[in-house]
N, C-alpha and C. Protein backbone atom coordinates (compact mmCIF):
# COMPACT_ATOMS: atom_id res chain seq x y z
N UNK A 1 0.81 -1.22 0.00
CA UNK A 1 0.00 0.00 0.00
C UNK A 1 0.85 1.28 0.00
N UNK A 2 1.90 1.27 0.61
CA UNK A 2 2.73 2.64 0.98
C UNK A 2 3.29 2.67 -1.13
N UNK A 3 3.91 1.88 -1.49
CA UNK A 3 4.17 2.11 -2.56
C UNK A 3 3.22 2.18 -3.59
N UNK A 4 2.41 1.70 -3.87
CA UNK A 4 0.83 2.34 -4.62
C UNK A 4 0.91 4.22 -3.86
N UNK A 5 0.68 4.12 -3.05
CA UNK A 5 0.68 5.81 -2.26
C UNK A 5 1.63 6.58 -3.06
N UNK A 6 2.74 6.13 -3.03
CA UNK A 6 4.52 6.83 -3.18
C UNK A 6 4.25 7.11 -5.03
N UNK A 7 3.73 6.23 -5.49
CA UNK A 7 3.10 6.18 -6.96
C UNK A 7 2.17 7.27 -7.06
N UNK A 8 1.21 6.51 -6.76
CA UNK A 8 0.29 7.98 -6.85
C UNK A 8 0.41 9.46 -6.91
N UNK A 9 1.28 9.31 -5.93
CA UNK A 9 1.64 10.96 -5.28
C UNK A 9 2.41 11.45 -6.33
N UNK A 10 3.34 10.49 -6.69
CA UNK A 10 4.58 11.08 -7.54
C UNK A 10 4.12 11.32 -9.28
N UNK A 11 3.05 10.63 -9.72
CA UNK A 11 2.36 10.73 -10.87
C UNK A 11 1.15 11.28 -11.10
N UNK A 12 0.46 11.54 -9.73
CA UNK A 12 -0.77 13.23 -9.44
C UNK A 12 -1.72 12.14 -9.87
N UNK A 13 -1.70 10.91 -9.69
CA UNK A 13 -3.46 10.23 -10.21
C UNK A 13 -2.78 8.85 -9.17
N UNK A 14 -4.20 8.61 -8.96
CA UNK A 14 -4.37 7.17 -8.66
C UNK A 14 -4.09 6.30 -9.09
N UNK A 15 -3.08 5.41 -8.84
CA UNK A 15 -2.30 4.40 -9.67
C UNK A 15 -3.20 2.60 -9.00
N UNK A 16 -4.07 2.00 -9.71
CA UNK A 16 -4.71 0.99 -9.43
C UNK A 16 -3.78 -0.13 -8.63
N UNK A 17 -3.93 -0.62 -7.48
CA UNK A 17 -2.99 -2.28 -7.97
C UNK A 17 -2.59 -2.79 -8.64
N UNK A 18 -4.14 -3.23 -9.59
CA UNK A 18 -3.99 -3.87 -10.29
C UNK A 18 -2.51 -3.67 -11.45
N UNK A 19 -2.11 -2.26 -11.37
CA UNK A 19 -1.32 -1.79 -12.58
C UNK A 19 0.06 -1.78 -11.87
N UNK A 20 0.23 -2.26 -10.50
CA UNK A 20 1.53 -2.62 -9.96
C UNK A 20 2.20 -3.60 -10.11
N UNK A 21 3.44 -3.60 -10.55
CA UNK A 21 4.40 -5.00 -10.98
C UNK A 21 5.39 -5.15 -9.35
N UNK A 22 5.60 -5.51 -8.41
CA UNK A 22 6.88 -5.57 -7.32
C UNK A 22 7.37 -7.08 -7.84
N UNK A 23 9.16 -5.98 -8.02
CA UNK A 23 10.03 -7.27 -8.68
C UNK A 23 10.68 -7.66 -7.19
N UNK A 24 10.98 -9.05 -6.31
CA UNK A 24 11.36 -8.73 -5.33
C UNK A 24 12.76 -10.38 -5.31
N UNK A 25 13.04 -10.71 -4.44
CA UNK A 25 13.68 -11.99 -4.52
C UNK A 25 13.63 -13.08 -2.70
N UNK A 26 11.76 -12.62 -2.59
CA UNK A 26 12.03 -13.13 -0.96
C UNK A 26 10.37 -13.72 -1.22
N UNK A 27 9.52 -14.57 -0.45
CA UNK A 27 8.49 -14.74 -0.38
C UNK A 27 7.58 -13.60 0.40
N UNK A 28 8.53 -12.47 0.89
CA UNK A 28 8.15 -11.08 1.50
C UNK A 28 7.67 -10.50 0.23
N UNK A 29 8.10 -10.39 -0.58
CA UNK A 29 8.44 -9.47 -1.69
C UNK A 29 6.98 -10.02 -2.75
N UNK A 30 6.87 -11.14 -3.00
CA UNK A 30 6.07 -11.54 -3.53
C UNK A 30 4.43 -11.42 -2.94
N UNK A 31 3.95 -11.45 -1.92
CA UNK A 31 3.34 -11.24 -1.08
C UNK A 31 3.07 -10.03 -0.33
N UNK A 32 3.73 -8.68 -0.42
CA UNK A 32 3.43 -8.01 -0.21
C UNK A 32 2.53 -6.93 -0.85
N UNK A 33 2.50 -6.87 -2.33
CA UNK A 33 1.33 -5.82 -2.80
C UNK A 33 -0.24 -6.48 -3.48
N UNK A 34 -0.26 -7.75 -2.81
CA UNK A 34 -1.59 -9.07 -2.56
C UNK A 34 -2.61 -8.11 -2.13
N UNK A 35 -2.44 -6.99 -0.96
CA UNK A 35 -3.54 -6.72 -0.34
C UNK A 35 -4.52 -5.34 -1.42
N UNK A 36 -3.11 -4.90 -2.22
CA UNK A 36 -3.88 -3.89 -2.95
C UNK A 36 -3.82 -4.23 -4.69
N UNK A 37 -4.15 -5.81 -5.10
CA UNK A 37 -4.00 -6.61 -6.42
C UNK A 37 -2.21 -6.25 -7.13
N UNK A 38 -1.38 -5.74 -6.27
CA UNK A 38 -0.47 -5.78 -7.16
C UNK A 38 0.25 -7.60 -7.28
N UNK A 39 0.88 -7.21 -8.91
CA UNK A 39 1.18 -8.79 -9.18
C UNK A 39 2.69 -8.47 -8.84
N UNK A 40 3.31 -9.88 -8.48
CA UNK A 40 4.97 -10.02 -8.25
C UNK A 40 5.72 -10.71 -9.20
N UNK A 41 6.70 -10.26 -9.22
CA UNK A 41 7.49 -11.30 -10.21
C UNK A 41 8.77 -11.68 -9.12
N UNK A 42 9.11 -12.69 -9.34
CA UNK A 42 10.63 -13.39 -8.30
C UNK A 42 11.47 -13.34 -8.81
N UNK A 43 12.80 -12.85 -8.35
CA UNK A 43 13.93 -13.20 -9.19
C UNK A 43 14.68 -13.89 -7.82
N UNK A 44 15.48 -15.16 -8.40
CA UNK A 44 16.33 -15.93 -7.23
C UNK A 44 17.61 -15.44 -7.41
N UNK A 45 17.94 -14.12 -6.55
CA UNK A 45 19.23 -14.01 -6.76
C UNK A 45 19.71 -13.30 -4.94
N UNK A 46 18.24 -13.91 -4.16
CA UNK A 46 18.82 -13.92 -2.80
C UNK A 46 18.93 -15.57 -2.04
N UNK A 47 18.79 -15.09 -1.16
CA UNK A 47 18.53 -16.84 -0.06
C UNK A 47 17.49 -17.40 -0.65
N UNK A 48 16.57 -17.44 -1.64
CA UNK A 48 15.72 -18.21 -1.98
C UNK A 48 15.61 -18.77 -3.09
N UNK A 49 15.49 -19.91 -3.35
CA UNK A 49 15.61 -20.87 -5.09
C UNK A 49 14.38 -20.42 -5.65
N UNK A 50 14.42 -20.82 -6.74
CA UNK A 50 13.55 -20.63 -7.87
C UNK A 50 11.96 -21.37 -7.36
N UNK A 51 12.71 -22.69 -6.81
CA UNK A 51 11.54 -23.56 -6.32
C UNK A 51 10.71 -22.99 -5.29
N UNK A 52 11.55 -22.04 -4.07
CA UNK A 52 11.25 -21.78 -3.12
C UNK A 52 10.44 -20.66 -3.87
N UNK A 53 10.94 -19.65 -4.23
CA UNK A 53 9.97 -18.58 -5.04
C UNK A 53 8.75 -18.76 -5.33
N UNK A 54 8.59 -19.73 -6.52
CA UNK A 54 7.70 -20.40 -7.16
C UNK A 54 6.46 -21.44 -6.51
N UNK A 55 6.72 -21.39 -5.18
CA UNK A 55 6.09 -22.06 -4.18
C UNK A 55 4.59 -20.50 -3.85
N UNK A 56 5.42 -19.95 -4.21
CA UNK A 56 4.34 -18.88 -3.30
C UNK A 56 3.18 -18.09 -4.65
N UNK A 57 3.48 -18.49 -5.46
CA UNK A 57 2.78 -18.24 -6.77
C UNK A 57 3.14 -16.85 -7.24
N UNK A 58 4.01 -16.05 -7.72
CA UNK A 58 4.35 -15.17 -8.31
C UNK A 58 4.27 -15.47 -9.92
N UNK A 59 3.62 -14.22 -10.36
CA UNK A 59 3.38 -14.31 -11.87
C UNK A 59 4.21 -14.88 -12.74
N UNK A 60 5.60 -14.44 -12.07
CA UNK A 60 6.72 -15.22 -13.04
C UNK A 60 8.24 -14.95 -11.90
N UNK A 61 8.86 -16.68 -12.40
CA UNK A 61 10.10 -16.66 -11.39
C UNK A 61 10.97 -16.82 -12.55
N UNK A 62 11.85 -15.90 -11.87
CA UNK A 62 13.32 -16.34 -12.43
C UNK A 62 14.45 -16.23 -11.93
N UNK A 63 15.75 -17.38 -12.19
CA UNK A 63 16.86 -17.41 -11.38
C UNK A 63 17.61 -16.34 -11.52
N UNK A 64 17.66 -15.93 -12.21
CA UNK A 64 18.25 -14.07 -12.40
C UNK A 64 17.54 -13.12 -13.59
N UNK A 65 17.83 -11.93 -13.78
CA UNK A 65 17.11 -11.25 -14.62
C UNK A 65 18.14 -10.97 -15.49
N UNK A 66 18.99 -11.89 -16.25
CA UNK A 66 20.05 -11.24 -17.11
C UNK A 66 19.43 -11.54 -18.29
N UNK A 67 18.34 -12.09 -18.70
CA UNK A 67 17.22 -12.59 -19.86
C UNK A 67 16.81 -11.34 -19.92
N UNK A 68 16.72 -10.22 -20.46
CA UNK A 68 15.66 -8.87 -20.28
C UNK A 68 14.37 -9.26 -21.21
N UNK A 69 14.81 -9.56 -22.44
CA UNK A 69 13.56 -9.55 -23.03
C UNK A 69 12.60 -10.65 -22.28
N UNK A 70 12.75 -11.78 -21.63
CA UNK A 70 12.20 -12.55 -21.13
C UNK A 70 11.38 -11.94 -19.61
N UNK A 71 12.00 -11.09 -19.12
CA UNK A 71 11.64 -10.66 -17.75
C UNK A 71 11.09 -9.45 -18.42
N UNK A 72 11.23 -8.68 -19.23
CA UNK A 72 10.22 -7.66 -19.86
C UNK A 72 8.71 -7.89 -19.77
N UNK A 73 8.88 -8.94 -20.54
CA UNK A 73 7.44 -9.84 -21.08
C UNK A 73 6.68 -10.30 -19.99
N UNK A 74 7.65 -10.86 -18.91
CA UNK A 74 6.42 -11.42 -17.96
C UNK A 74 6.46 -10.05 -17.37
N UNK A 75 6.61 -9.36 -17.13
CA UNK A 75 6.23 -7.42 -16.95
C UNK A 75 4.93 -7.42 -17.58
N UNK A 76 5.09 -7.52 -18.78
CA UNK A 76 3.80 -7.03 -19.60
C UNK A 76 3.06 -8.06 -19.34
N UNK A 77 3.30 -9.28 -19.24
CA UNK A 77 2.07 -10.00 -18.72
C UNK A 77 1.51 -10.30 -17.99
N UNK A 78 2.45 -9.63 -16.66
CA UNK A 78 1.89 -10.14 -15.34
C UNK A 78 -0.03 -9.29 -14.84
């Protein structure tokens, strides 16, 4: 919620959830913008595997983001 806010504020309109991407690499991270529809994407490039990520249902996991066009896309599709 604070970052939907920090959005908002900084772009003068109401920025939906729904239109929030949080890229994060923790099951914190993934789970945190749930309460206001934002979607997560995982990248495993902390203490947590791909498997572990992918356990918590994020739109899209990946073991690192050095793929751009690949991590673009699940952007646009999440």
């Amino acid at each position: 919620p604070i970052a939907r806010e920090r959005a908002s504020a900084l772009l003068g309109y109401d920025v939906p959830g729904e239109r929030l991407i949080i890229i994060g690499d923790t099951p914190a991270d993934v789970h945190c913008g749930r309460g206001v529809g934002a979607r997560a994407i995982a990248v495993a490039t902390g203490g947590f595997t791909v498997e572990e990520l992918a356990a918590h249902e994020p739109a899209a996991t990946f073991a690192d983001p050095t793929d751009t066009a690949r991590v673009l896309q699940a952007i646009r599709d999440a």
